[in-house]
PDB file of N, CA and C in Angstrom:
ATOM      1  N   UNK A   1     -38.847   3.287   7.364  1.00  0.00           N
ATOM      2  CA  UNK A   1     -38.290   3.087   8.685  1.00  0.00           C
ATOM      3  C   UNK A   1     -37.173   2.028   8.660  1.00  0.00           C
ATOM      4  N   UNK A   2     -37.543   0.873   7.831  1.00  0.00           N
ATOM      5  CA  UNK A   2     -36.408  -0.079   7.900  1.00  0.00           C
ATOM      6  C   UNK A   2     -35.217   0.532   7.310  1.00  0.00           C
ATOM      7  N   UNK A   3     -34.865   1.337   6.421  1.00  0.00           N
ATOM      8  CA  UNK A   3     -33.944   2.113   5.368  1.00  0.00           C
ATOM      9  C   UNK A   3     -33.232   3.114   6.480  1.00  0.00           C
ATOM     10  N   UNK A   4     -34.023   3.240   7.640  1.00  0.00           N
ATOM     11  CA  UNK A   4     -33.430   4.326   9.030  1.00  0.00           C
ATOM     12  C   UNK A   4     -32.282   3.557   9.819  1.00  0.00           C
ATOM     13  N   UNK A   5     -33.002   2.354  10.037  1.00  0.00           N
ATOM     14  CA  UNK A   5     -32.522   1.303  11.124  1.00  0.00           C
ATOM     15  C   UNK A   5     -31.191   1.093  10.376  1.00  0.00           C
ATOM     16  N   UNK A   6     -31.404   0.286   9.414  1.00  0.00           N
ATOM     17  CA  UNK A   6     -30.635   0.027   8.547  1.00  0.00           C
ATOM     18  C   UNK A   6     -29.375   0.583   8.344  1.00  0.00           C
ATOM     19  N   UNK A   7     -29.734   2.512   8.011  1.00  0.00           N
ATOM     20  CA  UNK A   7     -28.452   2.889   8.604  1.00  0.00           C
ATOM     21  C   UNK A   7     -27.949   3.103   9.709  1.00  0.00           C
ATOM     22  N   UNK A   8     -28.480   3.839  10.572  1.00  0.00           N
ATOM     23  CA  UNK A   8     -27.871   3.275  11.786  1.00  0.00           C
ATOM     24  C   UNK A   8     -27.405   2.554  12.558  1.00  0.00           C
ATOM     25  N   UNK A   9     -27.743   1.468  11.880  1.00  0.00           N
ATOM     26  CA  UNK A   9     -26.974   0.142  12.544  1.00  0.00           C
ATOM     27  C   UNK A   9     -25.420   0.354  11.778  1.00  0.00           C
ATOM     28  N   UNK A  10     -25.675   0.430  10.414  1.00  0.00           N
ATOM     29  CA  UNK A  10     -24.413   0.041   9.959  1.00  0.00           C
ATOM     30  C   UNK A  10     -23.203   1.651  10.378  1.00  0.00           C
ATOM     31  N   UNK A  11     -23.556   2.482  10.832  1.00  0.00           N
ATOM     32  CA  UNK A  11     -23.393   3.592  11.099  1.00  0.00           C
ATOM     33  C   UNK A  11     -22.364   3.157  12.524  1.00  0.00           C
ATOM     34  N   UNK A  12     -23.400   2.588  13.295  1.00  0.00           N
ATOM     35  CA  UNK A  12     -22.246   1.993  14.763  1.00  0.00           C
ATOM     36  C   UNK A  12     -21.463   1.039  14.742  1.00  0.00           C
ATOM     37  N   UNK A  13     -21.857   0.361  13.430  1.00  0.00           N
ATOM     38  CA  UNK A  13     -21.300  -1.090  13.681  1.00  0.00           C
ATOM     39  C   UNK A  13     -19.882  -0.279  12.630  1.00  0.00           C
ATOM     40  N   UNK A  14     -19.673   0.397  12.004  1.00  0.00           N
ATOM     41  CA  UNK A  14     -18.639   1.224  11.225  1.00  0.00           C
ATOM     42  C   UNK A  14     -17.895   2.211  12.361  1.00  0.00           C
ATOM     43  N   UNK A  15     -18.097   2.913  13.263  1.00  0.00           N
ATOM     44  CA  UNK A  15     -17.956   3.438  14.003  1.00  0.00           C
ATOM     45  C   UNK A  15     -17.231   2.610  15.343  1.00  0.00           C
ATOM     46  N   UNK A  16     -17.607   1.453  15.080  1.00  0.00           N
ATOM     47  CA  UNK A  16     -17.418   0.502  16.797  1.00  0.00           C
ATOM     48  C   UNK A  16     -15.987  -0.092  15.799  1.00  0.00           C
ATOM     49  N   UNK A  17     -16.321  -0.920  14.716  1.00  0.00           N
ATOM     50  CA  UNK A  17     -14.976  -1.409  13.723  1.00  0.00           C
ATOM     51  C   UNK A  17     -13.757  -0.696  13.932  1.00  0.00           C
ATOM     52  N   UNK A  18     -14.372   0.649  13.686  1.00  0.00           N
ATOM     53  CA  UNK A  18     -13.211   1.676  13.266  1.00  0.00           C
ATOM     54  C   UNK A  18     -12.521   2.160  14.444  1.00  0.00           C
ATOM     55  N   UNK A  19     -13.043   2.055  15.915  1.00  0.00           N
ATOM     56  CA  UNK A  19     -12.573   2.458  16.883  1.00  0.00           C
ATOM     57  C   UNK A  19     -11.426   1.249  17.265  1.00  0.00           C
ATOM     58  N   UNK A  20     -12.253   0.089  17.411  1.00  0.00           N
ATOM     59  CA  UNK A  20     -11.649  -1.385  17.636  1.00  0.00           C
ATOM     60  C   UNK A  20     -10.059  -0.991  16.867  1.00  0.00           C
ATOM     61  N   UNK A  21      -9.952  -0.907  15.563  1.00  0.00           N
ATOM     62  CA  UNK A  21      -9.311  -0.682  14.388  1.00  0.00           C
ATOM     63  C   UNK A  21      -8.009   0.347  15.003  1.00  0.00           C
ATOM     64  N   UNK A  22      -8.372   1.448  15.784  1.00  0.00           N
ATOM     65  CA  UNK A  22      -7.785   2.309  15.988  1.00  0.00           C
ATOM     66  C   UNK A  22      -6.905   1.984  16.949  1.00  0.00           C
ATOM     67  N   UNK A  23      -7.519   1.310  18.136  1.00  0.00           N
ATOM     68  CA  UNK A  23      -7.068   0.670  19.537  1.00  0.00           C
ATOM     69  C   UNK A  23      -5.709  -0.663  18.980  1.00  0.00           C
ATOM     70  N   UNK A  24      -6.541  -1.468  18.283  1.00  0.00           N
ATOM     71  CA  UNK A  24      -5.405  -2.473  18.062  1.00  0.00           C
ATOM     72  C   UNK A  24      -4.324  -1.779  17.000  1.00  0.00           C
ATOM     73  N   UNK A  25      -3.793  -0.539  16.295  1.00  0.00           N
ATOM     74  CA  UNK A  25      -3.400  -0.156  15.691  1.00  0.00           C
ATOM     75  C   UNK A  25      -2.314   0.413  16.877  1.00  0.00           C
ATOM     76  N   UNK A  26      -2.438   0.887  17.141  1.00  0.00           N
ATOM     77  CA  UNK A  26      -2.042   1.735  18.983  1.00  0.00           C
ATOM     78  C   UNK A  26      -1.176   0.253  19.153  1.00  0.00           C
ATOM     79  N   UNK A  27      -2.565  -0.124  19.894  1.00  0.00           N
ATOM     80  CA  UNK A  27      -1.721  -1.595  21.186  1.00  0.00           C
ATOM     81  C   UNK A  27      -0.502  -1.901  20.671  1.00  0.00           C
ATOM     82  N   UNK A  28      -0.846  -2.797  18.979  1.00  0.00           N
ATOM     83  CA  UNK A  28       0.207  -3.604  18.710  1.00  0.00           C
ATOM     84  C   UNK A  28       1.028  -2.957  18.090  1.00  0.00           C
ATOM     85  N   UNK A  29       1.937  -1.333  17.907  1.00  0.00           N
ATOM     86  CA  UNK A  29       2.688  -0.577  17.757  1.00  0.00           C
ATOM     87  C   UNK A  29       3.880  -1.452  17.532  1.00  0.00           C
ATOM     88  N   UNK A  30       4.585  -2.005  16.701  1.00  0.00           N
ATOM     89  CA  UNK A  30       5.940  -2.531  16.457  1.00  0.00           C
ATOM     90  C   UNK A  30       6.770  -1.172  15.609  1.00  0.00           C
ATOM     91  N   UNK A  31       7.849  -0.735  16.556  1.00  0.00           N
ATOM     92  CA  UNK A  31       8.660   0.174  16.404  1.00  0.00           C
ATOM     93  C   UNK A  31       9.809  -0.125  15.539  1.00  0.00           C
ATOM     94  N   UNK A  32      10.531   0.210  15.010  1.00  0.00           N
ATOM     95  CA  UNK A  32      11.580  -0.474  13.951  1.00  0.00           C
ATOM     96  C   UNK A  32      12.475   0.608  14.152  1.00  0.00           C
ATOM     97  N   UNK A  33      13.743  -0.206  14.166  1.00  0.00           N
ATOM     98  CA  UNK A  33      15.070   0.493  14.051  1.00  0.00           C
ATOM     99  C   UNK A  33      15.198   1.818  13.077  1.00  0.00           C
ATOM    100  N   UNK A  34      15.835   2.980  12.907  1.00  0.00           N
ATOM    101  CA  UNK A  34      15.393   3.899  12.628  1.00  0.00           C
ATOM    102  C   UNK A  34      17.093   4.089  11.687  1.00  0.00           C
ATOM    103  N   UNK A  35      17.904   3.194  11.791  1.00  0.00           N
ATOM    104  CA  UNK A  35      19.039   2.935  11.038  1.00  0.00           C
ATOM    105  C   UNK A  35      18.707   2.194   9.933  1.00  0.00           C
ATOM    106  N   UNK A  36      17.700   1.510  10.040  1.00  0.00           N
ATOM    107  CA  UNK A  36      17.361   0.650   9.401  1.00  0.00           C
ATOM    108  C   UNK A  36      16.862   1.516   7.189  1.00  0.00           C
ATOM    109  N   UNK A  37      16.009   2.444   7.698  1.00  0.00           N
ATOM    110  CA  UNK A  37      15.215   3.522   7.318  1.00  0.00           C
ATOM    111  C   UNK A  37      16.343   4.410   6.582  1.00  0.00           C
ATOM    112  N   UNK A  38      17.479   4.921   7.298  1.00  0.00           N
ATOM    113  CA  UNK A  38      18.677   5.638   6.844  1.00  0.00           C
ATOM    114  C   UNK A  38      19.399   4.766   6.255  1.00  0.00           C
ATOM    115  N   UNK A  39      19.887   3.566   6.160  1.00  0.00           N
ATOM    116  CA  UNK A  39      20.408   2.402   5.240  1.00  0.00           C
ATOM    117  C   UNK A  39      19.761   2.392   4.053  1.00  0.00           C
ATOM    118  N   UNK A  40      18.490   2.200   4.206  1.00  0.00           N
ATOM    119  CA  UNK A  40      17.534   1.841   2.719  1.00  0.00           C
ATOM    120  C   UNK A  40      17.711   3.362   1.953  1.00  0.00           C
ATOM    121  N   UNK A  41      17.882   4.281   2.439  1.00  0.00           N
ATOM    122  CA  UNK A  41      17.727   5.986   1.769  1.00  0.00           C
ATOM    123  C   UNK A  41      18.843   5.876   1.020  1.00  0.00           C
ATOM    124  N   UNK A  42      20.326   5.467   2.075  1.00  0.00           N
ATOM    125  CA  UNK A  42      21.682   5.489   1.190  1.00  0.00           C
ATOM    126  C   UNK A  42      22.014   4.183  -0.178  1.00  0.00           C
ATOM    127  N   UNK A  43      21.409   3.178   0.200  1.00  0.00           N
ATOM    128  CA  UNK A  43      21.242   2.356  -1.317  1.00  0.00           C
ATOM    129  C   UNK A  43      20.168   3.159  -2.239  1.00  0.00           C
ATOM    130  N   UNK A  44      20.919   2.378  -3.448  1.00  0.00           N
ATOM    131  CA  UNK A  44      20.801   2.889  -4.672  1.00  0.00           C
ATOM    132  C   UNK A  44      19.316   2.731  -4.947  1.00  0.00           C
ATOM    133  N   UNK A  45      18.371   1.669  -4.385  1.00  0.00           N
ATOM    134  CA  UNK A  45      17.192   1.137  -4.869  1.00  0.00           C
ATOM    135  C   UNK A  45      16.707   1.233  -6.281  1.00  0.00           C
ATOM    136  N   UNK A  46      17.681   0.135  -6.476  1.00  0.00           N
ATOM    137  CA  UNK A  46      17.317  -0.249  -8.038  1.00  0.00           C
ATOM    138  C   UNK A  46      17.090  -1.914  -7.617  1.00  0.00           C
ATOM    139  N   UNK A  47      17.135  -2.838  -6.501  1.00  0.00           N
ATOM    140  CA  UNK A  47      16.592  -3.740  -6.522  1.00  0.00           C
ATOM    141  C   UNK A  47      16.879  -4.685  -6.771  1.00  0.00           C
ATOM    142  N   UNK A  48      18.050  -4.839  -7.313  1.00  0.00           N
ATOM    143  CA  UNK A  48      18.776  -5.867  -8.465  1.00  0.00           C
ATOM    144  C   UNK A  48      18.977  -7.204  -7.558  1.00  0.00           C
ATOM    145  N   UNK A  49      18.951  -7.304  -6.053  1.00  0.00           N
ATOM    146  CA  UNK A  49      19.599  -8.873  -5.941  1.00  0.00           C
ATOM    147  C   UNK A  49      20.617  -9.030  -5.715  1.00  0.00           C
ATOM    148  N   UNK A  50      22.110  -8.354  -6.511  1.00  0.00           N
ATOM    149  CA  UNK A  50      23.144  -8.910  -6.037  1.00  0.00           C
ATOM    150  C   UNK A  50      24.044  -9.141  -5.078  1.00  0.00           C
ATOM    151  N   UNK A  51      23.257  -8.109  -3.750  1.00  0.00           N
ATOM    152  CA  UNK A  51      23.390  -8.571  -2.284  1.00  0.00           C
ATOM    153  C   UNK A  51      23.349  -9.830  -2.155  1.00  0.00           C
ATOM    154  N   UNK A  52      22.378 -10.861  -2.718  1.00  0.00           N
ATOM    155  CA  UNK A  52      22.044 -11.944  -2.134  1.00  0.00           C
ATOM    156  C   UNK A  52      20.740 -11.726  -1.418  1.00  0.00           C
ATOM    157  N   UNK A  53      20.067 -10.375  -1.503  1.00  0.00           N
ATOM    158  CA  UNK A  53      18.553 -10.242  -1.041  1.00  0.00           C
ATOM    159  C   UNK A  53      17.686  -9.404  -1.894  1.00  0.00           C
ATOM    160  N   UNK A  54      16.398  -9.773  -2.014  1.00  0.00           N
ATOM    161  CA  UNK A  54      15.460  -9.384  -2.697  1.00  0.00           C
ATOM    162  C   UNK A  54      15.106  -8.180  -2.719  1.00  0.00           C
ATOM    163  N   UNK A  55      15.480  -7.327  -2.315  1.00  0.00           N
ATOM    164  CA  UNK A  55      15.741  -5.818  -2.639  1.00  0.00           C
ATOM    165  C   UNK A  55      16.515  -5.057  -1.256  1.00  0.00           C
ATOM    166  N   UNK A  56      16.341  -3.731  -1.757  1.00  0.00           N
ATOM    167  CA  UNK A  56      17.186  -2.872  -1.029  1.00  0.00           C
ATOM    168  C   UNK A  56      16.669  -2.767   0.410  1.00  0.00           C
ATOM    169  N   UNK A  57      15.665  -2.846   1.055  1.00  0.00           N
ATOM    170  CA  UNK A  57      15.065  -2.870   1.926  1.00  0.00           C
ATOM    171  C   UNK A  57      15.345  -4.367   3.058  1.00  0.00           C
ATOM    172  N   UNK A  58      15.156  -4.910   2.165  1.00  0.00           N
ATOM    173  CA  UNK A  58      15.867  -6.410   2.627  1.00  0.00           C
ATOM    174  C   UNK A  58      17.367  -6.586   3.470  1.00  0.00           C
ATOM    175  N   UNK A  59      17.920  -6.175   2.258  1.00  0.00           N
ATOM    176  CA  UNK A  59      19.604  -5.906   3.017  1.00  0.00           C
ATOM    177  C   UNK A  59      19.493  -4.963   3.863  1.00  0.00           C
ATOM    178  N   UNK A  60      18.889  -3.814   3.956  1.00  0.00           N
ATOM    179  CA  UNK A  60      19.159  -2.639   5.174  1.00  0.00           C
ATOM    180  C   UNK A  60      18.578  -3.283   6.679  1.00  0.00           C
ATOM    181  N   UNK A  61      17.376  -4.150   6.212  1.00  0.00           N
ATOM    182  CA  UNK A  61      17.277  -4.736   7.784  1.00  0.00           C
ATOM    183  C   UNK A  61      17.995  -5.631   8.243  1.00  0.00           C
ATOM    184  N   UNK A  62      18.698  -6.334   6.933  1.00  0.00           N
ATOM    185  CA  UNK A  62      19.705  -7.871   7.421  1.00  0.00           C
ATOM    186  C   UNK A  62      21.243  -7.045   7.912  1.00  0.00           C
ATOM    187  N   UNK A  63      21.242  -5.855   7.397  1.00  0.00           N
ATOM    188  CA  UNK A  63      22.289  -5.067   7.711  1.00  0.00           C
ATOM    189  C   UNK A  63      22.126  -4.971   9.099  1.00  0.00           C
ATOM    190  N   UNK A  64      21.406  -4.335   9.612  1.00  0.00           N
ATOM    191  CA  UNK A  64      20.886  -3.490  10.634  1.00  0.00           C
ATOM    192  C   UNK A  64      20.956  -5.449  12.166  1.00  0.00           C
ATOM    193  N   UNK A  65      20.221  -5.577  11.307  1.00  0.00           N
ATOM    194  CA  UNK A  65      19.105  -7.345  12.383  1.00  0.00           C
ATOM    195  C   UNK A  65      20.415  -8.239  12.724  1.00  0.00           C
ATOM    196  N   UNK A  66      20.709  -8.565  11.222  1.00  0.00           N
ATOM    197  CA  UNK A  66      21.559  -9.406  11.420  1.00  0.00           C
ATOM    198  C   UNK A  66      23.000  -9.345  11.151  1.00  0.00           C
ATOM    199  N   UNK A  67      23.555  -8.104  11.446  1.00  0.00           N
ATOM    200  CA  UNK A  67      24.874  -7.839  11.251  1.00  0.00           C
ATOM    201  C   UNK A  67      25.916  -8.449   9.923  1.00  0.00           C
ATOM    202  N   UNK A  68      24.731  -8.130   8.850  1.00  0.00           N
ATOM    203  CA  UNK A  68      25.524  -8.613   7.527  1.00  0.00           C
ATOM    204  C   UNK A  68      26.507  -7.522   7.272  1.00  0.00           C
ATOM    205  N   UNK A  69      27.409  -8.269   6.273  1.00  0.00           N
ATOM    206  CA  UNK A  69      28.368  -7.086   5.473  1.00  0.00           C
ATOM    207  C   UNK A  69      27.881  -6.077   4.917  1.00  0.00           C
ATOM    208  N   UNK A  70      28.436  -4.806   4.989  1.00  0.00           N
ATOM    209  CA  UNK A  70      27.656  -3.701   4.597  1.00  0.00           C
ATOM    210  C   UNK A  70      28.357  -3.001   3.112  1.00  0.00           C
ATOM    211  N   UNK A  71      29.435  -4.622   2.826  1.00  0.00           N
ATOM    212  CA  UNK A  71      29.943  -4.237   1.896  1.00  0.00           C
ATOM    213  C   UNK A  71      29.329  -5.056   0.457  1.00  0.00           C
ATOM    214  N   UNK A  72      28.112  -5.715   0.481  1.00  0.00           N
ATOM    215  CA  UNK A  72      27.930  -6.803  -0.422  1.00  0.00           C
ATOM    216  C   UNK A  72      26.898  -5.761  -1.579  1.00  0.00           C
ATOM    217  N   UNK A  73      26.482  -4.167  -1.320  1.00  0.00           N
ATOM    218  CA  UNK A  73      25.716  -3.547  -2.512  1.00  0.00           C
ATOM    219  C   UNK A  73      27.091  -3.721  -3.486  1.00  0.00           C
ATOM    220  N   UNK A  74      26.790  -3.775  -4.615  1.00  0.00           N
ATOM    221  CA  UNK A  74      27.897  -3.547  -5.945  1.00  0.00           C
ATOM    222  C   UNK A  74      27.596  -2.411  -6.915  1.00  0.00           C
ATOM    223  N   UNK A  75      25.997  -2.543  -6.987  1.00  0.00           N
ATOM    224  CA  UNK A  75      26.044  -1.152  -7.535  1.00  0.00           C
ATOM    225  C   UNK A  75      26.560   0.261  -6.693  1.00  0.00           C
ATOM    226  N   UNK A  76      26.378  -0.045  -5.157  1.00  0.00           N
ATOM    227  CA  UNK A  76      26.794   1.468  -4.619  1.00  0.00           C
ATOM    228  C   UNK A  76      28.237   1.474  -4.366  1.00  0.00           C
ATOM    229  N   UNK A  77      29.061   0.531  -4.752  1.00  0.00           N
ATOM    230  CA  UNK A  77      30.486   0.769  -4.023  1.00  0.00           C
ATOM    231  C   UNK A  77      30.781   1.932  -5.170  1.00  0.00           C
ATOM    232  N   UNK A  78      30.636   2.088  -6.176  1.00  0.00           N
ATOM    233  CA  UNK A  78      30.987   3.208  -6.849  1.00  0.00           C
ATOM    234  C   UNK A  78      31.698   4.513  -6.332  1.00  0.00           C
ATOM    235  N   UNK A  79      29.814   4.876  -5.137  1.00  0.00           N
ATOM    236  CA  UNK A  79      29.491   6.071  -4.783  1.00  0.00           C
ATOM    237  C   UNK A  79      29.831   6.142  -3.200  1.00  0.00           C
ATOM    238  N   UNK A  80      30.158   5.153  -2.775  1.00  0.00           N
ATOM    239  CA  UNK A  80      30.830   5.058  -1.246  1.00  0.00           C
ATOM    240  C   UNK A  80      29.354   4.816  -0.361  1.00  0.00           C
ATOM    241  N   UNK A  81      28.529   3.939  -0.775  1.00  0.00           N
ATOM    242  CA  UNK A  81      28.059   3.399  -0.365  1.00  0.00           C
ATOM    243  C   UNK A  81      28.452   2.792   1.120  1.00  0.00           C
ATOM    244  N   UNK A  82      29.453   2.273   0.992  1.00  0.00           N
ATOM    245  CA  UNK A  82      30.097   1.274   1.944  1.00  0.00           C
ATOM    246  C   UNK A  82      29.871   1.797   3.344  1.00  0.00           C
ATOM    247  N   UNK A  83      30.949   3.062   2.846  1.00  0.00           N
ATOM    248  CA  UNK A  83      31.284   4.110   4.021  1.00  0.00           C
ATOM    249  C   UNK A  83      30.124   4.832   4.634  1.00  0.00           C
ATOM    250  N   UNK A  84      29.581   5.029   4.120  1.00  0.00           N
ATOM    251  CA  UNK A  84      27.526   5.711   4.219  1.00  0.00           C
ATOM    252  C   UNK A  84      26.974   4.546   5.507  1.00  0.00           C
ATOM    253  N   UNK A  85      27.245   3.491   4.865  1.00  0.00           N
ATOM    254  CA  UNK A  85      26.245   2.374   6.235  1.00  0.00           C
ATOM    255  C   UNK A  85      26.880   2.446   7.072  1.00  0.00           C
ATOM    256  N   UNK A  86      28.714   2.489   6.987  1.00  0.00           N
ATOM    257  CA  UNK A  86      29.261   1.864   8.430  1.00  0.00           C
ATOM    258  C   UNK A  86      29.222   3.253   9.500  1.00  0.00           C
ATOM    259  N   UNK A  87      29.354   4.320   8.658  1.00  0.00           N
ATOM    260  CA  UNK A  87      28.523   5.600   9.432  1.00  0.00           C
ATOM    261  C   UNK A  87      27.197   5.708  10.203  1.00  0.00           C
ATOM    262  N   UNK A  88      26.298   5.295   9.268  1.00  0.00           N
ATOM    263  CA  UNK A  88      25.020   5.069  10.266  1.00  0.00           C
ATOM    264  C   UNK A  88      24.947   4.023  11.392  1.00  0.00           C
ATOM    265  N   UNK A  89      26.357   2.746  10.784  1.00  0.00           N
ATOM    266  CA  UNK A  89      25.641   1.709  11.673  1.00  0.00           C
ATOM    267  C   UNK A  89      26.230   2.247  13.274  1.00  0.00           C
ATOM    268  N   UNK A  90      27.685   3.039  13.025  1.00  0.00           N
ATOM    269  CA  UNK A  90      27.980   3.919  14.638  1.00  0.00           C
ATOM    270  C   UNK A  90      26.991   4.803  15.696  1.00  0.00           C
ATOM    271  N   UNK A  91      25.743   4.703  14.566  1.00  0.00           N
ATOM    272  CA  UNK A  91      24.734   5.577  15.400  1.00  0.00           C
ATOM    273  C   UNK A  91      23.975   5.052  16.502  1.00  0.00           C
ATOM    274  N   UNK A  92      23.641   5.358  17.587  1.00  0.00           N
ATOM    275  CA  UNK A  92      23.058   5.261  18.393  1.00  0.00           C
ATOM    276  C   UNK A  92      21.499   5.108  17.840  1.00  0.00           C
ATOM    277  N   UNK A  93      20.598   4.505  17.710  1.00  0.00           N
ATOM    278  CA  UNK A  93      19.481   4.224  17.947  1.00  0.00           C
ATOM    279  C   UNK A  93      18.819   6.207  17.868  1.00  0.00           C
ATOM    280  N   UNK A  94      18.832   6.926  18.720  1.00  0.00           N
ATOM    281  CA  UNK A  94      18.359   7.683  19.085  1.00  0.00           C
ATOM    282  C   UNK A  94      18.896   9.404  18.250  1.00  0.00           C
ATOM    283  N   UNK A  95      19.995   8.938  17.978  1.00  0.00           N
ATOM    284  CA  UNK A  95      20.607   9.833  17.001  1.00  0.00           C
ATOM    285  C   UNK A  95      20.180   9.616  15.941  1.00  0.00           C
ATOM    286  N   UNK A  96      19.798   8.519  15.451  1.00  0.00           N
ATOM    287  CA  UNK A  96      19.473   8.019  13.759  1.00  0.00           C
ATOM    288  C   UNK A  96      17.890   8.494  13.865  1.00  0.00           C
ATOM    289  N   UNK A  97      17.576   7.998  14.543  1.00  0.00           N
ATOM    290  CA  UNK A  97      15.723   8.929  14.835  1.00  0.00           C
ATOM    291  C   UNK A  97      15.856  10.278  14.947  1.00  0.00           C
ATOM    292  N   UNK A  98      16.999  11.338  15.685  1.00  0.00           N
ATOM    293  CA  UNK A  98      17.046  12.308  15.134  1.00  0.00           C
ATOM    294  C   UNK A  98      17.735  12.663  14.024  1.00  0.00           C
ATOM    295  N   UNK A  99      18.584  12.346  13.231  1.00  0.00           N
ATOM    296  CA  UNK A  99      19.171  12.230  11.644  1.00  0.00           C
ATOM    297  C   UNK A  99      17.528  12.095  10.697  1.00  0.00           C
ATOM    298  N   UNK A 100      17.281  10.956  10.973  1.00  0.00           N
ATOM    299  CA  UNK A 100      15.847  10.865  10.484  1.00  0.00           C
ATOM    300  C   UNK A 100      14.965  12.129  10.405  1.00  0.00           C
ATOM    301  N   UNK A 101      14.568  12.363  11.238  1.00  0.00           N
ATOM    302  CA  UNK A 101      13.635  13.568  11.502  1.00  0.00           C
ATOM    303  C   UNK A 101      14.032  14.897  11.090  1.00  0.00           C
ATOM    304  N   UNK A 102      15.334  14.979  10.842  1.00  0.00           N
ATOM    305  CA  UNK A 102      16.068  15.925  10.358  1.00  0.00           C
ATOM    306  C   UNK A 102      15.834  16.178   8.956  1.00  0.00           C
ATOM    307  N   UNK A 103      16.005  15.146   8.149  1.00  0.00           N
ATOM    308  CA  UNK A 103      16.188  15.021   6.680  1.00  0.00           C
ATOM    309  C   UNK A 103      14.526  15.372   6.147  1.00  0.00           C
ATOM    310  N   UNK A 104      13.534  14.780   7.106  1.00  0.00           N
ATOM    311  CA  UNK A 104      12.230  15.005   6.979  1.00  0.00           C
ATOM    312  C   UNK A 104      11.568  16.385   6.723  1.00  0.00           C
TER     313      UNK A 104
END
């Protein structure tokens, strides 16, 4: 009988966690720029730093956040990198979520 209880307890108390879990997952929803996402796709992601940030992901949000130069990748100026961000950065918010969803 104790081996019953036992599970059942841990059965709701897994069940009550996991709901809790679900709710604050929901609530605290932080949405992110969706240019942001299309920046990081068009770098090279090899990671290297010589932006001046710790990877490629880094610069696409300082791109995006903080209106850095969109000319500081060196490995992508090659491939027109450049021209790739200042394209996305003309996008509307809502166009880049559909560009996004597109490529998906």
């Amino acid at each position: 009988m104790v081996l019953v209880n036992s599970l059942v307890l841990m059965a709701i108390l897994g069940f009550g966690f996991g709901m809790f879990l679900a709710y604050s997952a929901k609530k605290f929803y932080v949405k992110e720029d969706p240019r942001i996402e299309l920046i990081a796709k068009v770098l090279p992601n090899i990671n290297c730093g010589m932006c001046g940030y710790p990877g490629c992901d880094a610069y696409a949000r300082a791109i995006v956040k903080k209106g850095e130069s969109p000319d500081r990748c060196v490995p992508g100026k090659p491939t027109g990198v450049t021209a790739k961000i200042q394209e996305i950065l003309k996008l509307s918010e809502e166009e880049a979520e559909k560009r996004l969803q597109g490529q998906e």
